[in-house]
Protein backbone atom coordinates (compact mmCIF):
# COMPACT_ATOMS: atom_id res chain seq x y z
CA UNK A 1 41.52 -9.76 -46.11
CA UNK A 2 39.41 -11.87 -48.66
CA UNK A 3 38.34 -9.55 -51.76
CA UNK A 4 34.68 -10.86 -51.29
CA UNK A 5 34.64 -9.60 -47.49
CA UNK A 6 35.45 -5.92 -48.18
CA UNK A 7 32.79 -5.82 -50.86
CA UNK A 8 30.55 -7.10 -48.18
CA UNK A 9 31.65 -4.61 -45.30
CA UNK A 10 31.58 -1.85 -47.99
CA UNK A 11 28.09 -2.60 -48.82
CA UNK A 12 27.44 -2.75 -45.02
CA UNK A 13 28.90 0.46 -44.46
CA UNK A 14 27.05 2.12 -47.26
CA UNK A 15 23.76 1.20 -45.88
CA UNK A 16 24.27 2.39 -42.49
CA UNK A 17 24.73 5.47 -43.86
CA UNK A 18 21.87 5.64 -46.25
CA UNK A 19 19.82 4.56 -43.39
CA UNK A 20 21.56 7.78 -41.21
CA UNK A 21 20.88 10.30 -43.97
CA UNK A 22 17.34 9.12 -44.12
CA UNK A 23 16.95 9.37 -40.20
CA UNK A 24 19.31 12.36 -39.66
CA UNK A 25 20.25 12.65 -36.01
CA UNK A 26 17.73 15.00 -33.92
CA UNK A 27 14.76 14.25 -36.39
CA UNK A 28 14.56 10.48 -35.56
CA UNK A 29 10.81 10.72 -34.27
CA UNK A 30 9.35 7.13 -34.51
CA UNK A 31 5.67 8.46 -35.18
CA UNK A 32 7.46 10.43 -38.52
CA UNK A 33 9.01 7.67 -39.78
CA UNK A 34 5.78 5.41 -39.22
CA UNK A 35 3.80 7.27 -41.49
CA UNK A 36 6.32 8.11 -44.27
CA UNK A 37 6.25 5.30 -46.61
CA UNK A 38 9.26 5.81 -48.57
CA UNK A 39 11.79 6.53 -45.94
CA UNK A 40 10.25 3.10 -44.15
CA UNK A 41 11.01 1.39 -47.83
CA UNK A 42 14.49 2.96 -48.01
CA UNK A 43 15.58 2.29 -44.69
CA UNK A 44 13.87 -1.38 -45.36
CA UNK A 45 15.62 -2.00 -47.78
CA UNK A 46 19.19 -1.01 -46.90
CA UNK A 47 18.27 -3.71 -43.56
CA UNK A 48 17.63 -6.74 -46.51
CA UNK A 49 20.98 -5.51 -47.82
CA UNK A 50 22.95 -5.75 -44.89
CA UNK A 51 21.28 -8.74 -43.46
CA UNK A 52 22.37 -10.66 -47.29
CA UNK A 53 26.09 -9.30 -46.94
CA UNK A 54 26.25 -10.57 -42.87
């Protein structure tokens, strides 16, 4: 597989699970995450990142 590719499914992968530690399983209550700013900026922001590497 192309070098570029795996650097692009790694960074994938990594965001998925930045975006699961930041919405563990159990606590994913969309009213929560409404109202807290910097998880909806993390979890944001690990979208852009996998939307630029797809």
């Amino acid at each position: 597989m192309d070098r570029e590719i795996k650097t692009w499914l790694f960074d994938i992968q990594k965001a998925i699970e930045e975006i699961e530690e930041f919405l563990p399983l159990g606590q994913r209550i969309f009213e929560n995450y409404k109202h807290d700013l910097k998880t909806k900026r993390a979890v944001e922001r690990n979208l852009e990142i996998i939307g630029e590497a797809i």
